[in-house]
PDB file of N, CA and C in Angstrom:
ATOM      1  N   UNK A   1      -5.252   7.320 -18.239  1.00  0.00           N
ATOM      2  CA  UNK A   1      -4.535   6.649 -17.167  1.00  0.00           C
ATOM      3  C   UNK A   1      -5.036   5.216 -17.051  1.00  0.00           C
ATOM      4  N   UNK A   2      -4.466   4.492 -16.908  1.00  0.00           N
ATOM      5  CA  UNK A   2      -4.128   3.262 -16.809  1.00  0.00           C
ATOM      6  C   UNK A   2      -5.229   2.737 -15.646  1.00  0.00           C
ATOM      7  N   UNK A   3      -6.461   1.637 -15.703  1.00  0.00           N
ATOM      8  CA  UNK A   3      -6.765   1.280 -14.382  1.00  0.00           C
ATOM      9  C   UNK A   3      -6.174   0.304 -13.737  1.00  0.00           C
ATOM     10  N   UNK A   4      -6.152   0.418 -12.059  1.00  0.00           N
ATOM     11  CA  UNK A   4      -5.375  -0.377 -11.374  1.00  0.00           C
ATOM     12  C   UNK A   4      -6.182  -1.495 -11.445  1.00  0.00           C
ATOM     13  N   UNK A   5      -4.591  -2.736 -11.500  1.00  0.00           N
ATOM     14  CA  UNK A   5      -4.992  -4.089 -11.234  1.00  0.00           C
ATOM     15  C   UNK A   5      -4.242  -4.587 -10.192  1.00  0.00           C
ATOM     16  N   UNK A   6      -5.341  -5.043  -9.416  1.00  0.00           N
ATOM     17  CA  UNK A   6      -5.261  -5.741  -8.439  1.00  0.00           C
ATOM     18  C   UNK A   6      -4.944  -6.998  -8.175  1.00  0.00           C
ATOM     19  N   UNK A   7      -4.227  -7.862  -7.461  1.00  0.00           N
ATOM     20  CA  UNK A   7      -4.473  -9.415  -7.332  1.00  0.00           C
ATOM     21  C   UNK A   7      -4.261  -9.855  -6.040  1.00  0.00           C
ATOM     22  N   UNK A   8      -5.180 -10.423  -5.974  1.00  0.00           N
ATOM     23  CA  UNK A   8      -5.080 -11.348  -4.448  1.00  0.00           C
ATOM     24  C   UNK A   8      -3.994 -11.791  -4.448  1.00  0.00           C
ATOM     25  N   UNK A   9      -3.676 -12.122  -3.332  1.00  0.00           N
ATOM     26  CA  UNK A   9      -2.272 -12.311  -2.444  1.00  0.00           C
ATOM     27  C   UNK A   9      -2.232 -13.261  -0.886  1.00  0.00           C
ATOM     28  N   UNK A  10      -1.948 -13.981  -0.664  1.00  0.00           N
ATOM     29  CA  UNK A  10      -1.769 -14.812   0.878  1.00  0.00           C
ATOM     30  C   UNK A  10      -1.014 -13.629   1.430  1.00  0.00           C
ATOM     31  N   UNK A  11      -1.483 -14.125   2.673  1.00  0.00           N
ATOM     32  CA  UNK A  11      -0.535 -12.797   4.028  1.00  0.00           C
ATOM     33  C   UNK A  11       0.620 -12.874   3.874  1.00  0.00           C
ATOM     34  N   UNK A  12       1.490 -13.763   3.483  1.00  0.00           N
ATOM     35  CA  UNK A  12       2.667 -14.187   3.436  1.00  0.00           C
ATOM     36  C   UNK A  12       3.665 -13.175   2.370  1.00  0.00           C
ATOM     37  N   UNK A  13       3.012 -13.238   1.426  1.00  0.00           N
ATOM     38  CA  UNK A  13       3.464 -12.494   0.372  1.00  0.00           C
ATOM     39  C   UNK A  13       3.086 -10.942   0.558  1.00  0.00           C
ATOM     40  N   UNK A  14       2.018 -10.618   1.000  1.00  0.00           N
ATOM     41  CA  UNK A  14       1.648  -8.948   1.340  1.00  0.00           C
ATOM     42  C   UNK A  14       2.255  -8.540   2.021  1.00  0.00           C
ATOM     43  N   UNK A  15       3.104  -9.575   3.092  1.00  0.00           N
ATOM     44  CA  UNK A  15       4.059  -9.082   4.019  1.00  0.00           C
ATOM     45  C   UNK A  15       5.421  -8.773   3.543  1.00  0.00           C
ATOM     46  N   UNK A  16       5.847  -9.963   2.835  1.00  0.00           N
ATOM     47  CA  UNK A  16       6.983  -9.651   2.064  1.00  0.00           C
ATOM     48  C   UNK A  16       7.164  -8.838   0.983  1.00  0.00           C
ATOM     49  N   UNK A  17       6.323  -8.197   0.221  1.00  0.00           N
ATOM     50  CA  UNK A  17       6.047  -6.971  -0.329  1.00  0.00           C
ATOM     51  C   UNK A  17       6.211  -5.990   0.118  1.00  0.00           C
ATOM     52  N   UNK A  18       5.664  -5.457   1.760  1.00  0.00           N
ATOM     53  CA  UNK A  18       5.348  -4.712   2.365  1.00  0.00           C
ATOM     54  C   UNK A  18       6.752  -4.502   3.120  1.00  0.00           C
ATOM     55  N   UNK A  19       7.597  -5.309   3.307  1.00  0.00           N
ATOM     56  CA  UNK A  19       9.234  -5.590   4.317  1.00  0.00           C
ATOM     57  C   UNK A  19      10.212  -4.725   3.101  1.00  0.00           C
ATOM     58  N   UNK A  20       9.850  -5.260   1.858  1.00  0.00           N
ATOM     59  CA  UNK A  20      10.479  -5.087   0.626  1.00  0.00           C
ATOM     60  C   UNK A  20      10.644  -3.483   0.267  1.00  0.00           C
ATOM     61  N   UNK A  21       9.573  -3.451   0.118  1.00  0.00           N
ATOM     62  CA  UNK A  21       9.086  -1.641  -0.599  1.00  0.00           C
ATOM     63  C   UNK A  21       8.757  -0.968   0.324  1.00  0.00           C
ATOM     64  N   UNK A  22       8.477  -1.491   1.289  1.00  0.00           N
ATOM     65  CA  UNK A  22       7.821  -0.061   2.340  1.00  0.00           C
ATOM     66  C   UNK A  22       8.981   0.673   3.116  1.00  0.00           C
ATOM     67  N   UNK A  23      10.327   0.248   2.753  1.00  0.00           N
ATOM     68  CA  UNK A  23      11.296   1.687   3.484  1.00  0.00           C
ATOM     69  C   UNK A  23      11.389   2.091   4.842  1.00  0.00           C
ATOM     70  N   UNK A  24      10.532   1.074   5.623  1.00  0.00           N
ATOM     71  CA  UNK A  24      11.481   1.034   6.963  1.00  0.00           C
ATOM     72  C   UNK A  24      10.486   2.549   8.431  1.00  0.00           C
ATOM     73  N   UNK A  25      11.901   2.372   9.066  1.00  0.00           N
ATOM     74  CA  UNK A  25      11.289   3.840   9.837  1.00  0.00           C
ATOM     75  C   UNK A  25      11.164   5.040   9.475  1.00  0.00           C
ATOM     76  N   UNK A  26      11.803   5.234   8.246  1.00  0.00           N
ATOM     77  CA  UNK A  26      11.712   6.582   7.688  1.00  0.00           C
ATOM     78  C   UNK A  26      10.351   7.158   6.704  1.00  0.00           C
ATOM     79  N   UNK A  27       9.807   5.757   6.519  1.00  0.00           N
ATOM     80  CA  UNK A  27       8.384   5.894   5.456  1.00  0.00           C
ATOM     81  C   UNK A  27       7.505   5.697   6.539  1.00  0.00           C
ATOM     82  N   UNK A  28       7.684   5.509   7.798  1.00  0.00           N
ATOM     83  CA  UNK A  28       6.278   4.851   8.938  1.00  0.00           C
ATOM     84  C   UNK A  28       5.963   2.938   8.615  1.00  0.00           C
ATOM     85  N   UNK A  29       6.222   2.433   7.593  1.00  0.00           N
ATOM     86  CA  UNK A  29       6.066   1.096   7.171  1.00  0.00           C
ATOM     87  C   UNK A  29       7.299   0.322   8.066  1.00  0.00           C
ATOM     88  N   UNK A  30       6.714  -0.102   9.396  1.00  0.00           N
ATOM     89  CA  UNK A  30       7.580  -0.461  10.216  1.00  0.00           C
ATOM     90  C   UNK A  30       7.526  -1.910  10.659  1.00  0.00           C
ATOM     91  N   UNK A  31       8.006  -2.580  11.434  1.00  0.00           N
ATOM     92  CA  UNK A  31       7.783  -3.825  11.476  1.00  0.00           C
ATOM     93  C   UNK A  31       6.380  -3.590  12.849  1.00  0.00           C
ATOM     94  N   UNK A  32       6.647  -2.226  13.803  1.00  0.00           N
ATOM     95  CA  UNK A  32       5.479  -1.955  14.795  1.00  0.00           C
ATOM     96  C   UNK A  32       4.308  -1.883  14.113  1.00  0.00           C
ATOM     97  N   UNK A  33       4.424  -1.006  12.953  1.00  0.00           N
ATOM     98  CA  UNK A  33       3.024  -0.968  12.572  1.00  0.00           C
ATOM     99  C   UNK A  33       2.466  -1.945  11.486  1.00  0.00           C
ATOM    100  N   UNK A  34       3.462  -2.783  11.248  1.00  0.00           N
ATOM    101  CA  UNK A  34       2.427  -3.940  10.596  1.00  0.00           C
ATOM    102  C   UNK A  34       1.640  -4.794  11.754  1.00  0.00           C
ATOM    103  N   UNK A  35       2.256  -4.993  12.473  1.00  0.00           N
ATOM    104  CA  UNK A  35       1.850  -6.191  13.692  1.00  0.00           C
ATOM    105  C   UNK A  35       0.619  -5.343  14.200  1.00  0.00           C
ATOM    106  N   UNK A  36       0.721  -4.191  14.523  1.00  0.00           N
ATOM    107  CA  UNK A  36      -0.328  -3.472  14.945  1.00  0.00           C
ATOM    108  C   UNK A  36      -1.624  -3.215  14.043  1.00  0.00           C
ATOM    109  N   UNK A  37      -1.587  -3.015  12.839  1.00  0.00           N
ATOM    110  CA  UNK A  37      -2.958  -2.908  11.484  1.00  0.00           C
ATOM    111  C   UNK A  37      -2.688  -4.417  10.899  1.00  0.00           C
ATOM    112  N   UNK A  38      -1.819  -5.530  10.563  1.00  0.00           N
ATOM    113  CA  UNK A  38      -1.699  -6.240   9.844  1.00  0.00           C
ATOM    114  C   UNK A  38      -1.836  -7.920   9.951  1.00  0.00           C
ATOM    115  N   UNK A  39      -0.739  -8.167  11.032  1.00  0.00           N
ATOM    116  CA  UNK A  39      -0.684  -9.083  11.793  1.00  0.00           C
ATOM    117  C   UNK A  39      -1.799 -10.186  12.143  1.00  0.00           C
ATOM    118  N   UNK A  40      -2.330  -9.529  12.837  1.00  0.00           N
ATOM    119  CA  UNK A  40      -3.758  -9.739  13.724  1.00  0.00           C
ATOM    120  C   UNK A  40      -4.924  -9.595  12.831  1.00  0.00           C
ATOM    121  N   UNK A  41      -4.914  -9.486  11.694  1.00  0.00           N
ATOM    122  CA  UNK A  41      -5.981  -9.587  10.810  1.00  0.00           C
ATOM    123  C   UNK A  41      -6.895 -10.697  10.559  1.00  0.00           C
ATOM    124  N   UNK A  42      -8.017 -10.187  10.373  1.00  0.00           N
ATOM    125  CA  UNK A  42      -9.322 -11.122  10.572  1.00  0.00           C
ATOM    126  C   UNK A  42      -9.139 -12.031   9.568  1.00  0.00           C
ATOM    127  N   UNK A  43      -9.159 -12.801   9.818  1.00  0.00           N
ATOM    128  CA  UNK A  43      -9.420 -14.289   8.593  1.00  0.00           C
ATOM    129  C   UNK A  43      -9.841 -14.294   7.201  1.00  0.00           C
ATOM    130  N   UNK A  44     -10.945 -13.443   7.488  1.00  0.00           N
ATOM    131  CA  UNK A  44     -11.798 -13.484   6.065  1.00  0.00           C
ATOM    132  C   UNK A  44     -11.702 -11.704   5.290  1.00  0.00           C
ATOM    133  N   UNK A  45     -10.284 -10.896   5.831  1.00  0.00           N
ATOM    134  CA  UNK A  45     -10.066 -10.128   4.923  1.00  0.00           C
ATOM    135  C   UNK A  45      -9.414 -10.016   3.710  1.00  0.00           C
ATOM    136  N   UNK A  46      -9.014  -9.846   3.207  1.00  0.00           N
ATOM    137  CA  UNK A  46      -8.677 -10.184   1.822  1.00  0.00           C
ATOM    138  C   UNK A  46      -7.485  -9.419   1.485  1.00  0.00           C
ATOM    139  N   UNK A  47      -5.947  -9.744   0.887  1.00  0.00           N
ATOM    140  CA  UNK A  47      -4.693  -9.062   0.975  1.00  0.00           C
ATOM    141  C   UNK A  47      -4.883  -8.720  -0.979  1.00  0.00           C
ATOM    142  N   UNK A  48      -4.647  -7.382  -0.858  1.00  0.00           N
ATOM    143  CA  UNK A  48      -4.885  -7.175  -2.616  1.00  0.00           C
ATOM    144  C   UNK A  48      -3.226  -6.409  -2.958  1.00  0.00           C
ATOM    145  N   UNK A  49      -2.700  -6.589  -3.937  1.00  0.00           N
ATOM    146  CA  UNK A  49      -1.171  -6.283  -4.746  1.00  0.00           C
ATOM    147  C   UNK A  49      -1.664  -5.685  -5.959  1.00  0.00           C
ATOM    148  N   UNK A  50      -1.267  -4.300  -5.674  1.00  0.00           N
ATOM    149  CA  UNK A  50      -1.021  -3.908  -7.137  1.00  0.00           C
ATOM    150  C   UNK A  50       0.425  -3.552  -7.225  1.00  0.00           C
ATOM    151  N   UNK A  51       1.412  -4.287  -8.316  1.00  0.00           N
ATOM    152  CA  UNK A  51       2.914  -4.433  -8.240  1.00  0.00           C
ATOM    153  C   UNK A  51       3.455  -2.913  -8.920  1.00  0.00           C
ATOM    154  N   UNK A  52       4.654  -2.199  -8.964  1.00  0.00           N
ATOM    155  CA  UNK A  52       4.833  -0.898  -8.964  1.00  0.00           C
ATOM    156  C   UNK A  52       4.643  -0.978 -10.836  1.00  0.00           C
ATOM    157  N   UNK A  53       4.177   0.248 -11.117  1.00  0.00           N
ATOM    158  CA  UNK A  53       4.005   0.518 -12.952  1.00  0.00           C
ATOM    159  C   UNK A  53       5.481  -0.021 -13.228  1.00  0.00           C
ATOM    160  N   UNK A  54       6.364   1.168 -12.940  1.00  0.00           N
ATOM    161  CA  UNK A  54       7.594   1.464 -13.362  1.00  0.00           C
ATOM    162  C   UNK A  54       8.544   1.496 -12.256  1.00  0.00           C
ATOM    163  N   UNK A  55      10.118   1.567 -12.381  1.00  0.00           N
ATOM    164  CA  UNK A  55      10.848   1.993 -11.624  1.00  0.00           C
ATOM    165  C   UNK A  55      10.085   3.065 -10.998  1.00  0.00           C
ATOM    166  N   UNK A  56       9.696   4.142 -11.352  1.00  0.00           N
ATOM    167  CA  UNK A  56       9.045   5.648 -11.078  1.00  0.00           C
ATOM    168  C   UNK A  56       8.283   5.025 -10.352  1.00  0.00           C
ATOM    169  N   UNK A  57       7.330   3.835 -10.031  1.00  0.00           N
ATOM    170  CA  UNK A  57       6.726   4.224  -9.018  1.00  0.00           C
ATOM    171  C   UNK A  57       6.763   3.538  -7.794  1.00  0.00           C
ATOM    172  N   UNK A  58       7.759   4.070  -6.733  1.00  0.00           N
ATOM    173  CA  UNK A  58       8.071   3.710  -5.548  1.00  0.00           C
ATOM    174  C   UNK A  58       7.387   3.999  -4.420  1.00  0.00           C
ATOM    175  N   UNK A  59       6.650   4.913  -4.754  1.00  0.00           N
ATOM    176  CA  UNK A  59       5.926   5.185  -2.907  1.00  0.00           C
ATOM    177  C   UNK A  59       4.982   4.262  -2.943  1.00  0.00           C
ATOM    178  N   UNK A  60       5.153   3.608  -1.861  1.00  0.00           N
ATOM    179  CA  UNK A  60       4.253   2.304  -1.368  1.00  0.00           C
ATOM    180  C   UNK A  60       3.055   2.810  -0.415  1.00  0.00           C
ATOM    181  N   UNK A  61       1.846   2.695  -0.884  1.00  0.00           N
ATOM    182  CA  UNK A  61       0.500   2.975  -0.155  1.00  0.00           C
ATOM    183  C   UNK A  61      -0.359   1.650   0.211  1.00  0.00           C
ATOM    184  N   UNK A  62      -0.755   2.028   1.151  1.00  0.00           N
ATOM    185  CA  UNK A  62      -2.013   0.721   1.494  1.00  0.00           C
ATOM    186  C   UNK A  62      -2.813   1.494   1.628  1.00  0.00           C
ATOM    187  N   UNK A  63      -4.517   1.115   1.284  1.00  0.00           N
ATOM    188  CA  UNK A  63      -5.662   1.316   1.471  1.00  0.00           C
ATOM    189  C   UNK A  63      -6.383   0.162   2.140  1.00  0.00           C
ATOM    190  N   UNK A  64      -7.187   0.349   3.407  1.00  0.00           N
ATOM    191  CA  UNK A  64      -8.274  -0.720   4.077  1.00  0.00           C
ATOM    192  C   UNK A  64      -9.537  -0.441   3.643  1.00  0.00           C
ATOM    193  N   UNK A  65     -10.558  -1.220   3.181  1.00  0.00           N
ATOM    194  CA  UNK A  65     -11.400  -0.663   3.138  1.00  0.00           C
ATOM    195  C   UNK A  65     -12.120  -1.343   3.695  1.00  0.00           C
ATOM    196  N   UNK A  66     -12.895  -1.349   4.912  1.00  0.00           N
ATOM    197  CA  UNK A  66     -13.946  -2.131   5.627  1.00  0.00           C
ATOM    198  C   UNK A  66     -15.336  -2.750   5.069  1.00  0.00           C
ATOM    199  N   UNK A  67     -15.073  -1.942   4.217  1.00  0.00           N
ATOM    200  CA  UNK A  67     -16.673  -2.458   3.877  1.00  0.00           C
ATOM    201  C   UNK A  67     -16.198  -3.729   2.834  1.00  0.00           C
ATOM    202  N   UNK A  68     -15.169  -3.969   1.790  1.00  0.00           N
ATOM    203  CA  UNK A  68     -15.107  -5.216   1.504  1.00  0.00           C
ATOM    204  C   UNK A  68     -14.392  -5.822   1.853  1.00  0.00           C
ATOM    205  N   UNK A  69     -13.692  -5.599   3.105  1.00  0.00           N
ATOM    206  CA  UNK A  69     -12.754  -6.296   3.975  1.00  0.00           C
ATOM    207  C   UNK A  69     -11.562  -6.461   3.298  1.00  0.00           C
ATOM    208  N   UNK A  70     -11.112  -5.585   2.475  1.00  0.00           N
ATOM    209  CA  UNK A  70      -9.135  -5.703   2.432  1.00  0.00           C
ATOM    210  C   UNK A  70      -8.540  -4.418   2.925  1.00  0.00           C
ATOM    211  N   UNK A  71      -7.138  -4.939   2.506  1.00  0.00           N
ATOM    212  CA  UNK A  71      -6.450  -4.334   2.264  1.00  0.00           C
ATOM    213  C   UNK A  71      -4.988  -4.490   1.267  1.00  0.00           C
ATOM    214  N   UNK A  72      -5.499  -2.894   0.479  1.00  0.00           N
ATOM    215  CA  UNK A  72      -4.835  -2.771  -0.870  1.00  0.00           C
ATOM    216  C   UNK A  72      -3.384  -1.991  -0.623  1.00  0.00           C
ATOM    217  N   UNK A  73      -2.494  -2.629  -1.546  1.00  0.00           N
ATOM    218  CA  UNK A  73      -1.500  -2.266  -1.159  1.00  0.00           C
ATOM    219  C   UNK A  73      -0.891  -1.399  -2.979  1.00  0.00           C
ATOM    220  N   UNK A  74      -0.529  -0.826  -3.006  1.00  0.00           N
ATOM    221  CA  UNK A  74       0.044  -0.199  -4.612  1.00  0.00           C
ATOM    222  C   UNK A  74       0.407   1.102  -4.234  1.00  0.00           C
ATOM    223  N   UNK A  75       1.453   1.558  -5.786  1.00  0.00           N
ATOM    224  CA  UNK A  75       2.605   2.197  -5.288  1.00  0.00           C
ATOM    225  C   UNK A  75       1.905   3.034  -6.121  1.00  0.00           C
ATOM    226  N   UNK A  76       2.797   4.869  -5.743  1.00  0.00           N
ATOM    227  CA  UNK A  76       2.544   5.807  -6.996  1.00  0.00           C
ATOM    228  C   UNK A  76       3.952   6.508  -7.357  1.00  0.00           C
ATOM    229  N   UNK A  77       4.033   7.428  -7.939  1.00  0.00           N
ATOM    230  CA  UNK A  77       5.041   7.799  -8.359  1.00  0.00           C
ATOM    231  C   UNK A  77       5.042   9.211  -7.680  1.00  0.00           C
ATOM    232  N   UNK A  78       6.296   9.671  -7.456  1.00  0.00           N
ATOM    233  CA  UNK A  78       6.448  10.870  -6.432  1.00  0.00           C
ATOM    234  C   UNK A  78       5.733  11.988  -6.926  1.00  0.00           C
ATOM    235  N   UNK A  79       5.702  12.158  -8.294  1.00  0.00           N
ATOM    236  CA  UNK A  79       4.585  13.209  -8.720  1.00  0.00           C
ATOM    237  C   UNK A  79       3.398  12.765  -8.279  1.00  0.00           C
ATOM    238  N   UNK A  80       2.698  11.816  -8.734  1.00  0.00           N
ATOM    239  CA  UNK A  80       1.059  11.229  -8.007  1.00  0.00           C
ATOM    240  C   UNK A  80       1.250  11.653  -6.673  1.00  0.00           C
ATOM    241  N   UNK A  81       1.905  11.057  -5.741  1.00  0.00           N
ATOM    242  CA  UNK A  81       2.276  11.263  -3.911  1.00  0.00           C
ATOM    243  C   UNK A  81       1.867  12.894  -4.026  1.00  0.00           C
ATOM    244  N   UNK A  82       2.608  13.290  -4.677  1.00  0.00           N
ATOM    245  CA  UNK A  82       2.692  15.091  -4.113  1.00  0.00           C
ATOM    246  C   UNK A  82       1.529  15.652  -4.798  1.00  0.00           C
ATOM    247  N   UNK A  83       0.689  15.427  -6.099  1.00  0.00           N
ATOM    248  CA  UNK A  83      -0.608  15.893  -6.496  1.00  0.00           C
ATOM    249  C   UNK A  83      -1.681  14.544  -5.328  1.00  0.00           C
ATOM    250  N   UNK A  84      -1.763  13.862  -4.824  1.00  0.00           N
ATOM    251  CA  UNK A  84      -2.830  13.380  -4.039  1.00  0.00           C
ATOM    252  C   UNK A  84      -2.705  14.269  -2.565  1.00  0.00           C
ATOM    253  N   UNK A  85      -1.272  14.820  -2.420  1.00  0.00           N
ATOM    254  CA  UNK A  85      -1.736  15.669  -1.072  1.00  0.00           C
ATOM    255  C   UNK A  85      -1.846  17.039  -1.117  1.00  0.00           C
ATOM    256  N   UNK A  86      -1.825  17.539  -2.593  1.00  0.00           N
ATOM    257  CA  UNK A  86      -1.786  19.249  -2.867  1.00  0.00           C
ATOM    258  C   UNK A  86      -3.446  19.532  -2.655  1.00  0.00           C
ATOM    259  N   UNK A  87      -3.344  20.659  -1.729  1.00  0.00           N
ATOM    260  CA  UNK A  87      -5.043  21.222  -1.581  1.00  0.00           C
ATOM    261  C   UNK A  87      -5.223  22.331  -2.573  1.00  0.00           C
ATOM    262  N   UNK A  88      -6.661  22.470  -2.415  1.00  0.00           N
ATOM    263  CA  UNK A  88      -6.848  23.775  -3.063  1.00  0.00           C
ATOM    264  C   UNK A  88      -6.061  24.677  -2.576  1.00  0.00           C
ATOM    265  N   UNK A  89      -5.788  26.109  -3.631  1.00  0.00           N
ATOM    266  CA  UNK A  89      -4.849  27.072  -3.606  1.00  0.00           C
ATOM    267  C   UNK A  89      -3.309  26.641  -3.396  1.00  0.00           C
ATOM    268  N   UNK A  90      -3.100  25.511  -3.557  1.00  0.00           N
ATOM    269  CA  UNK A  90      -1.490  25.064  -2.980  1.00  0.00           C
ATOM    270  C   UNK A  90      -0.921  25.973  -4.293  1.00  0.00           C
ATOM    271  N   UNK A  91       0.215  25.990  -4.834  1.00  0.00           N
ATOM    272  CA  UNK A  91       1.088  26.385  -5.636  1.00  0.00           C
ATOM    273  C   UNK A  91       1.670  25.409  -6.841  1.00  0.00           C
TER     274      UNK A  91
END
């Protein structure tokens, strides 16, 4: 598997990425909850893009991670989505 690449990004563009691919009220990627996690973001955090592989991969995820102050934004593909939330014993 392929490792993810990342690239810095101005707020400007993480936003318009995020308006773009994130699907609205039906995915939770809303215009409420950017302003609420996004918006208001500290100065010195850092906006990271990883752009989709393929057509296949549309589900749009963000990750924060506090300790190096971003937040990562990259997509997976509906198989990845559904094996990152299958638990043990699932089917």
């Amino acid at each position: 598997m392929d490792e993810p690449t990342f690239k810095q990004v101005g707020k400007g563009l993480f936003k318009e990425i995020y308006f773009r691919h994130g699907g609205g009220e039906g995915s939770g990627w809303t215009a409420d909850y950017w302003q609420k996690f996004y918006e208001e973001a500290e100065l010195d955090w850092r906006f990271m893009v990883e752009e989709p592989r393929s057509a296949e991969h549309n589900r749009m995820f963000i990750v924060t991670d506090h300790k190096a102050r971003e937040h990562r934004l990259f997509f997976l593909t509906e198989q990845a989505e559904e094996d990152f939330f299958r638990q043990p014993g699932d089917e």
